[in-house]
N, C-alpha and C. Protein backbone atom coordinates (compact mmCIF):
# COMPACT_ATOMS: atom_id res chain seq x y z
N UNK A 1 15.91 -2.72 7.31
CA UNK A 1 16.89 -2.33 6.31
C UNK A 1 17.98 -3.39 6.24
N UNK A 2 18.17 -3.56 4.82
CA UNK A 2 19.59 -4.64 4.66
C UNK A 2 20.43 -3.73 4.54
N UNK A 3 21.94 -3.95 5.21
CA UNK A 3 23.39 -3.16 4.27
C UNK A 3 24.06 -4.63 3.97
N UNK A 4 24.04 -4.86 2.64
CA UNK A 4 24.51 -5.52 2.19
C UNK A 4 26.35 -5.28 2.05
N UNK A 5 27.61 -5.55 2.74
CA UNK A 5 28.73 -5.07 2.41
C UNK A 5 29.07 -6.58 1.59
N UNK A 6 30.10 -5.82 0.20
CA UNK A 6 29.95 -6.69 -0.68
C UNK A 6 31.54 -7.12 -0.69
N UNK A 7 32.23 -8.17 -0.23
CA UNK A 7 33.72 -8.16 0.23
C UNK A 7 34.47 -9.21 -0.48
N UNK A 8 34.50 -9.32 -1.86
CA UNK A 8 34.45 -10.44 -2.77
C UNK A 8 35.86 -10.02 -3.63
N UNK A 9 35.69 -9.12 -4.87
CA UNK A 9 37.18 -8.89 -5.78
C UNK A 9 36.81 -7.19 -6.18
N UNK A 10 37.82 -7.02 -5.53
CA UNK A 10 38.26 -5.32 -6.11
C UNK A 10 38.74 -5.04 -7.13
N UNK A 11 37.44 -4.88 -8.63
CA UNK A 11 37.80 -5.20 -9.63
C UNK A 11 37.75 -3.34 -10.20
N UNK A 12 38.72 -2.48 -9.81
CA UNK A 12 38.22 -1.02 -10.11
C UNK A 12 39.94 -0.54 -11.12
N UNK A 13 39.02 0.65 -11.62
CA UNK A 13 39.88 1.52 -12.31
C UNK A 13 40.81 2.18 -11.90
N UNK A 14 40.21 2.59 -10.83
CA UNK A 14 41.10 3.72 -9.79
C UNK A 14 41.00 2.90 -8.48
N UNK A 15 42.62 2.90 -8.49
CA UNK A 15 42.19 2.37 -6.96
C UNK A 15 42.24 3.63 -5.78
N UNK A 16 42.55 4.68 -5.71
CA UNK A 16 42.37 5.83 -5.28
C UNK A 16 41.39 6.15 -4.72
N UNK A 17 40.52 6.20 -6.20
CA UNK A 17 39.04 6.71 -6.13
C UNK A 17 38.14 6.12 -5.68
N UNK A 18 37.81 5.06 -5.67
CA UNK A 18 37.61 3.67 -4.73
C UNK A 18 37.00 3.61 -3.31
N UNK A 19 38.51 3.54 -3.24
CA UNK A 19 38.76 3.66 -1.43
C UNK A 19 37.99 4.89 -1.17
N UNK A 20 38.10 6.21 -1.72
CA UNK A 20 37.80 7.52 -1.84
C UNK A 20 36.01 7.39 -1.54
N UNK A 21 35.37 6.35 -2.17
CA UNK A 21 34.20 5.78 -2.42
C UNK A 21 33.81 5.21 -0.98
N UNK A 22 34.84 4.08 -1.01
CA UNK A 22 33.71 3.27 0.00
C UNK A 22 34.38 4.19 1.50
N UNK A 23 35.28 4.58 1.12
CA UNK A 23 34.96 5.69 2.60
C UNK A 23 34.23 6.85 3.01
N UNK A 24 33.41 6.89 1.97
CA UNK A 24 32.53 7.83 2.25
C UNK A 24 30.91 6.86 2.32
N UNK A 25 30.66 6.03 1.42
CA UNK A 25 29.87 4.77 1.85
C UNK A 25 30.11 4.16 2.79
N UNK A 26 31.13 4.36 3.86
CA UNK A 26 31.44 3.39 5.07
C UNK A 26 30.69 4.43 6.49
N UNK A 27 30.84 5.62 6.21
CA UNK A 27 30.50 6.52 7.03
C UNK A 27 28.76 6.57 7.02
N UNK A 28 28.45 5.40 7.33
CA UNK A 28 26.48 5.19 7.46
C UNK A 28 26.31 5.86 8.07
N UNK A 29 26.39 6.56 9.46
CA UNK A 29 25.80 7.03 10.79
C UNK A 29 25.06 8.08 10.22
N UNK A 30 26.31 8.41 9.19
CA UNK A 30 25.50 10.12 8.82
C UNK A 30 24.56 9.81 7.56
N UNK A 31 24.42 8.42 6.91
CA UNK A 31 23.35 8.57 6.12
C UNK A 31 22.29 7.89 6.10
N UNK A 32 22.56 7.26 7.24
CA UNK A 32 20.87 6.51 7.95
C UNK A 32 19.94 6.61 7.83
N UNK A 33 19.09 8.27 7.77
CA UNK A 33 18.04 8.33 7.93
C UNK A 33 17.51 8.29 6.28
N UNK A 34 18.59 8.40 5.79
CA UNK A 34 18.20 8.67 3.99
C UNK A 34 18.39 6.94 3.46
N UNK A 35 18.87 5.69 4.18
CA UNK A 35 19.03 4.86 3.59
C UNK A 35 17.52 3.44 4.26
N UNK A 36 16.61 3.80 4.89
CA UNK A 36 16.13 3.00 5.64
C UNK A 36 15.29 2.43 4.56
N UNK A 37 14.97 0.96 4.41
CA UNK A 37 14.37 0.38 3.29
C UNK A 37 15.52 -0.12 2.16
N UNK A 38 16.51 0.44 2.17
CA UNK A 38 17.65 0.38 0.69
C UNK A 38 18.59 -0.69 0.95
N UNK A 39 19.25 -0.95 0.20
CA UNK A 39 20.45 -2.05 0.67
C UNK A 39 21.83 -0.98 -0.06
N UNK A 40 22.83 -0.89 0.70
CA UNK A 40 23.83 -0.20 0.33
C UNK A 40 25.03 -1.40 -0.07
N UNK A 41 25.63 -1.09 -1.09
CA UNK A 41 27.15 -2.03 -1.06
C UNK A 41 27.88 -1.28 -1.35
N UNK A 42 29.13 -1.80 -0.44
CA UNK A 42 30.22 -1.89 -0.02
C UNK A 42 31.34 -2.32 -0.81
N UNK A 43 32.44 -1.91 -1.88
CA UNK A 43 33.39 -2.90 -2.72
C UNK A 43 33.87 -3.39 -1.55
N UNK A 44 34.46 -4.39 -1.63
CA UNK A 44 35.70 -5.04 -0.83
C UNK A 44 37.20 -4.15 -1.33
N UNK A 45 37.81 -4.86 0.01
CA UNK A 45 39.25 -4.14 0.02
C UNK A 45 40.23 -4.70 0.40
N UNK A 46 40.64 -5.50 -0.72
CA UNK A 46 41.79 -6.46 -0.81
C UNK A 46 42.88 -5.69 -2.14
N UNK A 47 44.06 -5.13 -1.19
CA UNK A 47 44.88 -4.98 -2.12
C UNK A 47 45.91 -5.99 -3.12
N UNK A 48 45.45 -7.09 -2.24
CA UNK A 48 46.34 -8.42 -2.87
C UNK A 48 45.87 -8.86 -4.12
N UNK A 49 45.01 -8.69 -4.52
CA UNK A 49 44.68 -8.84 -5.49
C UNK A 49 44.57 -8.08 -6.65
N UNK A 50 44.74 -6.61 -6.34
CA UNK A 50 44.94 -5.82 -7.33
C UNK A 50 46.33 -5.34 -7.52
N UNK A 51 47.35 -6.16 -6.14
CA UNK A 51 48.71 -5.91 -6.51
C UNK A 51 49.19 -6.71 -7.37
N UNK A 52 48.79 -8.07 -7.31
CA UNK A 52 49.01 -9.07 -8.55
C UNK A 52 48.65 -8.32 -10.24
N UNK A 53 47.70 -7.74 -10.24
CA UNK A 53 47.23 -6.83 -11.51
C UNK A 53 48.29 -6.14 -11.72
N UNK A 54 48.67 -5.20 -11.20
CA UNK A 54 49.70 -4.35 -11.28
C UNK A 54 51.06 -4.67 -10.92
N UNK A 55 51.14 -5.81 -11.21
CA UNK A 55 52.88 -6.13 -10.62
C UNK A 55 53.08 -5.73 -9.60
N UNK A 56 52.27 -6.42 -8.36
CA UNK A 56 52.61 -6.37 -7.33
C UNK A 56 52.73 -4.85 -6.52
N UNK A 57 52.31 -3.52 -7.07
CA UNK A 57 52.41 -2.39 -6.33
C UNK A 57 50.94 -1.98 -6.47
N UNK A 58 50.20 -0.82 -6.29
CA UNK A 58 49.40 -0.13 -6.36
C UNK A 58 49.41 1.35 -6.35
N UNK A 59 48.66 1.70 -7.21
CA UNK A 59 48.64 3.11 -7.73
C UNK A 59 48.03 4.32 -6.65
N UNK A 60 48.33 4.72 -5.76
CA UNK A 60 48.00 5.29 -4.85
C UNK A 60 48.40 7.19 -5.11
N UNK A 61 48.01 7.68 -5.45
CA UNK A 61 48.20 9.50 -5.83
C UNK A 61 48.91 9.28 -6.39
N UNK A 62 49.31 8.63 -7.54
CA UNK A 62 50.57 8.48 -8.64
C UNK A 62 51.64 7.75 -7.82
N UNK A 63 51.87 7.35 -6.78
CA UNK A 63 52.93 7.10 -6.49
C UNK A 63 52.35 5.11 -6.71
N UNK A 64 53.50 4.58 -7.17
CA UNK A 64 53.22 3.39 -6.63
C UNK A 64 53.78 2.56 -5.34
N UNK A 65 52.79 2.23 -4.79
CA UNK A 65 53.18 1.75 -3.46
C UNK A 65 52.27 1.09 -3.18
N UNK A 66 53.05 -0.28 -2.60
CA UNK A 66 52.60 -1.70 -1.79
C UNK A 66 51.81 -1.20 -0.47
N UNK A 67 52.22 -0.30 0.19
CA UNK A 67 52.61 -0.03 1.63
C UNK A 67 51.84 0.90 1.78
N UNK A 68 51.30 2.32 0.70
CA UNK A 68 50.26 3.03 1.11
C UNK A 68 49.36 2.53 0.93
N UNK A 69 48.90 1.09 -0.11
CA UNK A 69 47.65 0.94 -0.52
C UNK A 69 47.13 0.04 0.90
N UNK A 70 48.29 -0.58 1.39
CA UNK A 70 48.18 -1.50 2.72
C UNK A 70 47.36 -0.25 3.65
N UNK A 71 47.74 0.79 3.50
CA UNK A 71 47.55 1.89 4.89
C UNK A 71 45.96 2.38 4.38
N UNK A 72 46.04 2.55 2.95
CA UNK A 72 44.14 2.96 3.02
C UNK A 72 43.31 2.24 2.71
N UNK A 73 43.68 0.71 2.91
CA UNK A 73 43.20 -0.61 3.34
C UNK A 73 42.36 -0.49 4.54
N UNK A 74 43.51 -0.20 5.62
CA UNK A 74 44.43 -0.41 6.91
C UNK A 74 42.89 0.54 7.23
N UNK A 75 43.10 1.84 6.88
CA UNK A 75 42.61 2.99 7.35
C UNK A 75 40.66 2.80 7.16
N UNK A 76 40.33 2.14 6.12
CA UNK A 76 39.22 2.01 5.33
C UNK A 76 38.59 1.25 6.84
N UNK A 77 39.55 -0.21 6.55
CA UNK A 77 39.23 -1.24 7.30
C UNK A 77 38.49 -0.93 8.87
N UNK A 78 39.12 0.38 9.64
CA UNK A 78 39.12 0.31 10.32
C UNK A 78 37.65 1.32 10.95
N UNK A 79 37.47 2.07 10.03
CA UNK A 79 36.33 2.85 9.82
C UNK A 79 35.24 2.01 9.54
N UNK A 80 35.26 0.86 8.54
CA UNK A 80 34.09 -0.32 8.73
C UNK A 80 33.51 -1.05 9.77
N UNK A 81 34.75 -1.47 10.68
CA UNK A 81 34.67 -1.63 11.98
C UNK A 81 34.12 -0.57 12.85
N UNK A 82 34.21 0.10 12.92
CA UNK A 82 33.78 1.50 13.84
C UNK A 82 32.30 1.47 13.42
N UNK A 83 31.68 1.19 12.34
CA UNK A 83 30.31 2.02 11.67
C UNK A 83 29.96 0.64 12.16
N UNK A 84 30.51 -0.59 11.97
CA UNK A 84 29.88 -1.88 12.58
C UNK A 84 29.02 -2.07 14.02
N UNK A 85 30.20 -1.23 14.53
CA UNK A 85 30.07 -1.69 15.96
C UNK A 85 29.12 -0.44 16.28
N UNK A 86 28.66 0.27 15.66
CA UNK A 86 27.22 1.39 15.70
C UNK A 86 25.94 0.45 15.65
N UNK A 87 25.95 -0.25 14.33
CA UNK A 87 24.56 -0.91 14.72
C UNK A 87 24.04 -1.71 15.19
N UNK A 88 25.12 -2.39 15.94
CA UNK A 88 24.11 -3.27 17.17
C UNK A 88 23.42 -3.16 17.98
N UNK A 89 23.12 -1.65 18.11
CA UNK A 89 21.94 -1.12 18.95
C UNK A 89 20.57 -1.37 18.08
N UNK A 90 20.36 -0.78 16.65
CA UNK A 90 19.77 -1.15 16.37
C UNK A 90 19.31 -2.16 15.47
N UNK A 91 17.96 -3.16 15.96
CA UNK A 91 17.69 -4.18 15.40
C UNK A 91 16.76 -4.03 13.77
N UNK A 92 16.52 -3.11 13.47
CA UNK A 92 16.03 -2.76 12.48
C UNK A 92 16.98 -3.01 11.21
N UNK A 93 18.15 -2.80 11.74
CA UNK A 93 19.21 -3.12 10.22
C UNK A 93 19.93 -4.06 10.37
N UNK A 94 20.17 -4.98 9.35
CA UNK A 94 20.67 -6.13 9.24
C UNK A 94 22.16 -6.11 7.95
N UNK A 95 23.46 -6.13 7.99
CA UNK A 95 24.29 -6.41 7.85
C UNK A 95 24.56 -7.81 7.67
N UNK A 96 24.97 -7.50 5.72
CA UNK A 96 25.18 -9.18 5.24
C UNK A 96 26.04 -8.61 4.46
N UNK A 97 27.21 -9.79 4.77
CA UNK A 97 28.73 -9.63 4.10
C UNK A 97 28.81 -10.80 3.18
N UNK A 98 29.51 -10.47 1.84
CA UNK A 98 29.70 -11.94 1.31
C UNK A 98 31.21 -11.47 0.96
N UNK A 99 31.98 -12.88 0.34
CA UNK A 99 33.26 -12.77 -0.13
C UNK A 99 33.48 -14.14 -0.53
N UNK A 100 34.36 -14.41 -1.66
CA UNK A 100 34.65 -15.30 -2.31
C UNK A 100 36.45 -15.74 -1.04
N UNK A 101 36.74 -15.20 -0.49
CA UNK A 101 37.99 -15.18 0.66
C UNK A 101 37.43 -15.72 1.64
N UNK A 102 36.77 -16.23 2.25
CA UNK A 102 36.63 -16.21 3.58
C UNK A 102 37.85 -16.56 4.73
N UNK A 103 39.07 -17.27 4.34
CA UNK A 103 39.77 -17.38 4.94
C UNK A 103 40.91 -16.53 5.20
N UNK A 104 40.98 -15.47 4.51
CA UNK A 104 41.83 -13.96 4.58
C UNK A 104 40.67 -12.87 5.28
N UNK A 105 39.98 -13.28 5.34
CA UNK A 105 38.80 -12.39 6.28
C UNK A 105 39.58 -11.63 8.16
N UNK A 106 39.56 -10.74 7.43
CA UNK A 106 39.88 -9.52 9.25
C UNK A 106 39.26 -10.67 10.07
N UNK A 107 40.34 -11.21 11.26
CA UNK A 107 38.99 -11.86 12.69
C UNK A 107 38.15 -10.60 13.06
N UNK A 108 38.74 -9.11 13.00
CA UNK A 108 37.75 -8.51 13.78
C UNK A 108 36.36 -8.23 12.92
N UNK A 109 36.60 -9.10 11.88
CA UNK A 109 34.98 -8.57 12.03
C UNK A 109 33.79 -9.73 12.25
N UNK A 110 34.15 -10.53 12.13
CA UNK A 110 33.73 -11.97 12.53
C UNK A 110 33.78 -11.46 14.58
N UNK A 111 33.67 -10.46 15.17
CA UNK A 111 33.85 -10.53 16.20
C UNK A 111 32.15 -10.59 16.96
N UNK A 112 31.48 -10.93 17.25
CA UNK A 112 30.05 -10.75 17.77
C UNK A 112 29.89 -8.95 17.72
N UNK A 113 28.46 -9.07 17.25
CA UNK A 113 27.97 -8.01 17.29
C UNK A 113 28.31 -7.01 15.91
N UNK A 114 29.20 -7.55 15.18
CA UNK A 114 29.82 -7.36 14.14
C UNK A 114 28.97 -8.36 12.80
N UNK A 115 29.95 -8.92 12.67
CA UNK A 115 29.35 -9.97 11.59
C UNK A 115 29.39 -11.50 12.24
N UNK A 116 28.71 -11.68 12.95
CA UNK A 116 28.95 -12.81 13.94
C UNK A 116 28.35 -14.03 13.03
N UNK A 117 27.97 -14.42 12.24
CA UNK A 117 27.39 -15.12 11.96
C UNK A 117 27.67 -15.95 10.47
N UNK A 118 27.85 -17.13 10.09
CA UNK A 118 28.86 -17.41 8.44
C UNK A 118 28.06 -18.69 8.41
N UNK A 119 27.67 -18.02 6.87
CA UNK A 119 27.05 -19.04 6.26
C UNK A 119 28.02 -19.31 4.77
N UNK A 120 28.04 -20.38 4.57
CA UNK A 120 29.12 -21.28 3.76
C UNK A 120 28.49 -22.12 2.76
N UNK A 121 28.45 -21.35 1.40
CA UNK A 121 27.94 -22.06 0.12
C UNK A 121 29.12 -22.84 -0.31
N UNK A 122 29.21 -24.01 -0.20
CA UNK A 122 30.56 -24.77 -0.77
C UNK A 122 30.29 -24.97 -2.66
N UNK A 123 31.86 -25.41 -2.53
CA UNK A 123 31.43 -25.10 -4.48
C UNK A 123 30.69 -26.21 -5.20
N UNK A 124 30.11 -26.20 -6.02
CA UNK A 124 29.29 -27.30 -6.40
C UNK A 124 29.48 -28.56 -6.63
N UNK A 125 29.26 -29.48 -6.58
CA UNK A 125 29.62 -31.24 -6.97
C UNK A 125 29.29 -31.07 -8.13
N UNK A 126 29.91 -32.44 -9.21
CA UNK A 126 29.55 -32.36 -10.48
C UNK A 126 28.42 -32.71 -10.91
N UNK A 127 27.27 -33.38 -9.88
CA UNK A 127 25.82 -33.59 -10.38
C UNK A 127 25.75 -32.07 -10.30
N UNK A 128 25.60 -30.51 -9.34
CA UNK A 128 25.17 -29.63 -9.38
C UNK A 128 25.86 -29.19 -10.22
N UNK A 129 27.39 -28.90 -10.82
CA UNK A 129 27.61 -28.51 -11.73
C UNK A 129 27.06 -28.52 -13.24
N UNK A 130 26.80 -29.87 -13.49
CA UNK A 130 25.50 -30.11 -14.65
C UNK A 130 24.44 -29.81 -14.84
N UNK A 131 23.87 -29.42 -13.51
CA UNK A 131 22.62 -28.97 -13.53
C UNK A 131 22.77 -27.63 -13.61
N UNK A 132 23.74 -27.10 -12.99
CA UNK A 132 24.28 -25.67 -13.34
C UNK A 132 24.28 -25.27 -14.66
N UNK A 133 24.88 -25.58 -15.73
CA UNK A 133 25.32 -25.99 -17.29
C UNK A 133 23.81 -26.15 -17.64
N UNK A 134 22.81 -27.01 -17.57
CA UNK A 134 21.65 -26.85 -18.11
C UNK A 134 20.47 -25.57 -17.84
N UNK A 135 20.77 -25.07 -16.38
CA UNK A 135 20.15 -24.43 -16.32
C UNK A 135 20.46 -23.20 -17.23
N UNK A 136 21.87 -22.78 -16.79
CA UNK A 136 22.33 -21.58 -17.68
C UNK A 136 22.32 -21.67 -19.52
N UNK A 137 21.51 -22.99 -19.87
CA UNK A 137 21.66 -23.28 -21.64
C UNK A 137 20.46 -23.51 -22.02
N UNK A 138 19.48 -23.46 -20.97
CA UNK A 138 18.53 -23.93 -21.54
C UNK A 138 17.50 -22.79 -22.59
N UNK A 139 17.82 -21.74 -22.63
CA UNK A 139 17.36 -20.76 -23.96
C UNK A 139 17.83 -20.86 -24.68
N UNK A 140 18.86 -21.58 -25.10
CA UNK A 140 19.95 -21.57 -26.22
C UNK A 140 19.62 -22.94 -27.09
N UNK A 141 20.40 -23.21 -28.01
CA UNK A 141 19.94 -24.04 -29.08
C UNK A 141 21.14 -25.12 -28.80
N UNK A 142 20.49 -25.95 -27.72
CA UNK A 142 22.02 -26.97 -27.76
C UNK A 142 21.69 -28.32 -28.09
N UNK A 143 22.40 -28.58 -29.03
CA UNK A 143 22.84 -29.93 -29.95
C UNK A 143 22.14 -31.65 -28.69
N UNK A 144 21.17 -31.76 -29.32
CA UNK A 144 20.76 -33.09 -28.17
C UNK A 144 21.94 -34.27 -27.36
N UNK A 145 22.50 -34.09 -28.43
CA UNK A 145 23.61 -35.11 -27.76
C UNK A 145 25.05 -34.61 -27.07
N UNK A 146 24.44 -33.48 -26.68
CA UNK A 146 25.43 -32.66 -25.37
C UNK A 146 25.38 -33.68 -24.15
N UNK A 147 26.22 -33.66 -23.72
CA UNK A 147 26.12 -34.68 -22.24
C UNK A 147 26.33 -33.95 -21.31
N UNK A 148 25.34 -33.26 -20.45
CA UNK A 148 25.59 -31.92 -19.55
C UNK A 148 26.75 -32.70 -18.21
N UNK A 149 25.97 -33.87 -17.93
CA UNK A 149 26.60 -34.64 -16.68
C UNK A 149 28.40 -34.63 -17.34
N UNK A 150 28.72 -35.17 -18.60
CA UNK A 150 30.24 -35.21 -19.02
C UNK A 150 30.91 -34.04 -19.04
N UNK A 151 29.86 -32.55 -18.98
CA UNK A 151 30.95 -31.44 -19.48
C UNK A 151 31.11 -30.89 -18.15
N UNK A 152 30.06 -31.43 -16.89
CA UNK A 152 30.36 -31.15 -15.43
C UNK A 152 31.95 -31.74 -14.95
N UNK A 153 31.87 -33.17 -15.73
CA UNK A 153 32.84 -33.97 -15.27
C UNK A 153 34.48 -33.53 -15.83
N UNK A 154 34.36 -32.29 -16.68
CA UNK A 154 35.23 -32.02 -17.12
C UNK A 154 36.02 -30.72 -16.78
N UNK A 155 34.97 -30.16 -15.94
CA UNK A 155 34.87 -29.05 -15.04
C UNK A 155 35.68 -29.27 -13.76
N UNK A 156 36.27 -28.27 -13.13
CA UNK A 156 36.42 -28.41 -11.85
C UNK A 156 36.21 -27.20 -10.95
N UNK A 157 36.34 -26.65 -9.95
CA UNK A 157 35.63 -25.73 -9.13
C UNK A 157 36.09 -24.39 -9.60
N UNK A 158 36.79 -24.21 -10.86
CA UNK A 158 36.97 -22.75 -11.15
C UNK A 158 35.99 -22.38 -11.82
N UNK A 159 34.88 -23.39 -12.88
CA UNK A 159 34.01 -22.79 -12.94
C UNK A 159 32.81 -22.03 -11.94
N UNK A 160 33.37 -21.83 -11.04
CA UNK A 160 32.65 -21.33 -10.21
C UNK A 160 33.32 -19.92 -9.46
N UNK A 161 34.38 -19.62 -9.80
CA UNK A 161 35.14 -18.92 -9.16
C UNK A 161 35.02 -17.04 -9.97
N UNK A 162 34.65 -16.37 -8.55
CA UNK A 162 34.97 -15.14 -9.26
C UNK A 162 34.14 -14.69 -10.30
């Protein structure tokens, strides 16, 4: 079994309901026997980024607050960790985290036995960026004298971002 936890941009409606979500998706132990073969994901849970959305607060039971959304972050966070440190007994399930952050990443979960392990897609050079650009055009009707290599060169690593 894969659990894929998916720890990239918390792009939701409710941020309430959410959290409400992946804490009940965080609680595997109890749905193990119904998930073997499946890959489950996980939103990520970065309030920093949805405090920027909202001018800097978050919508938490109507109230807005910096400081509760920090706490069912805080609280989420810590329940992920807990369900983590369950399956290293068994080798049958495999836990793969991605995130566009890696350097705001919890150390504890990078702790062995956890997510011990980081693999690092760096962002593309502008030969792969071009080739990027052709691959994604090539059903489309583009004008021969497009210069894929010039519109790489005109690019810089946000096309890749997010």
């Amino acid at each position: 079994m894969i659990l894929l936890v998916n720890l990239t941009n918390l792009e939701l409606d409710s941020y309430k309901e959410k959290i409400k979500e992946n804490q009940e998706k965080i609680n595997l132990n109890k749905q193990l026997p119904y998930l073997v073969g499946n890959i489950v994901e996980i939103l990520e849970m970065n309030p920093e980024d949805e405090a920027e959305e909202n001018g800097a607060n978050i919508d938490i039971g109507g109230l807005w607050s910096e400081v509760s959304g920090d706490r069912e972050v805080q609280r989420t966070m810590l329940e992920l960790l807990n369900q983590l440190d369950g399956f290293s007994s068994d080798d049958r399930i495999k836990v793969i985290a991605a995130t566009n952050h890696a350097d705001i990443l919890d150390p504890a979960l990078m702790r062995s036995g956890r997510l011990d392990r980081k693999i690092e897609f760096p962002h593309p050079t502008e030969e792969a960026r071009a080739r990027i650009l052709q691959i994604h055009s090539r059903k489309m009707n583009v004008h021969p004298d497009v210069n894929f290599e010039e519109l790489a060169c005109s690019t810089d690593d946000s096309m890749v971002h997010n």
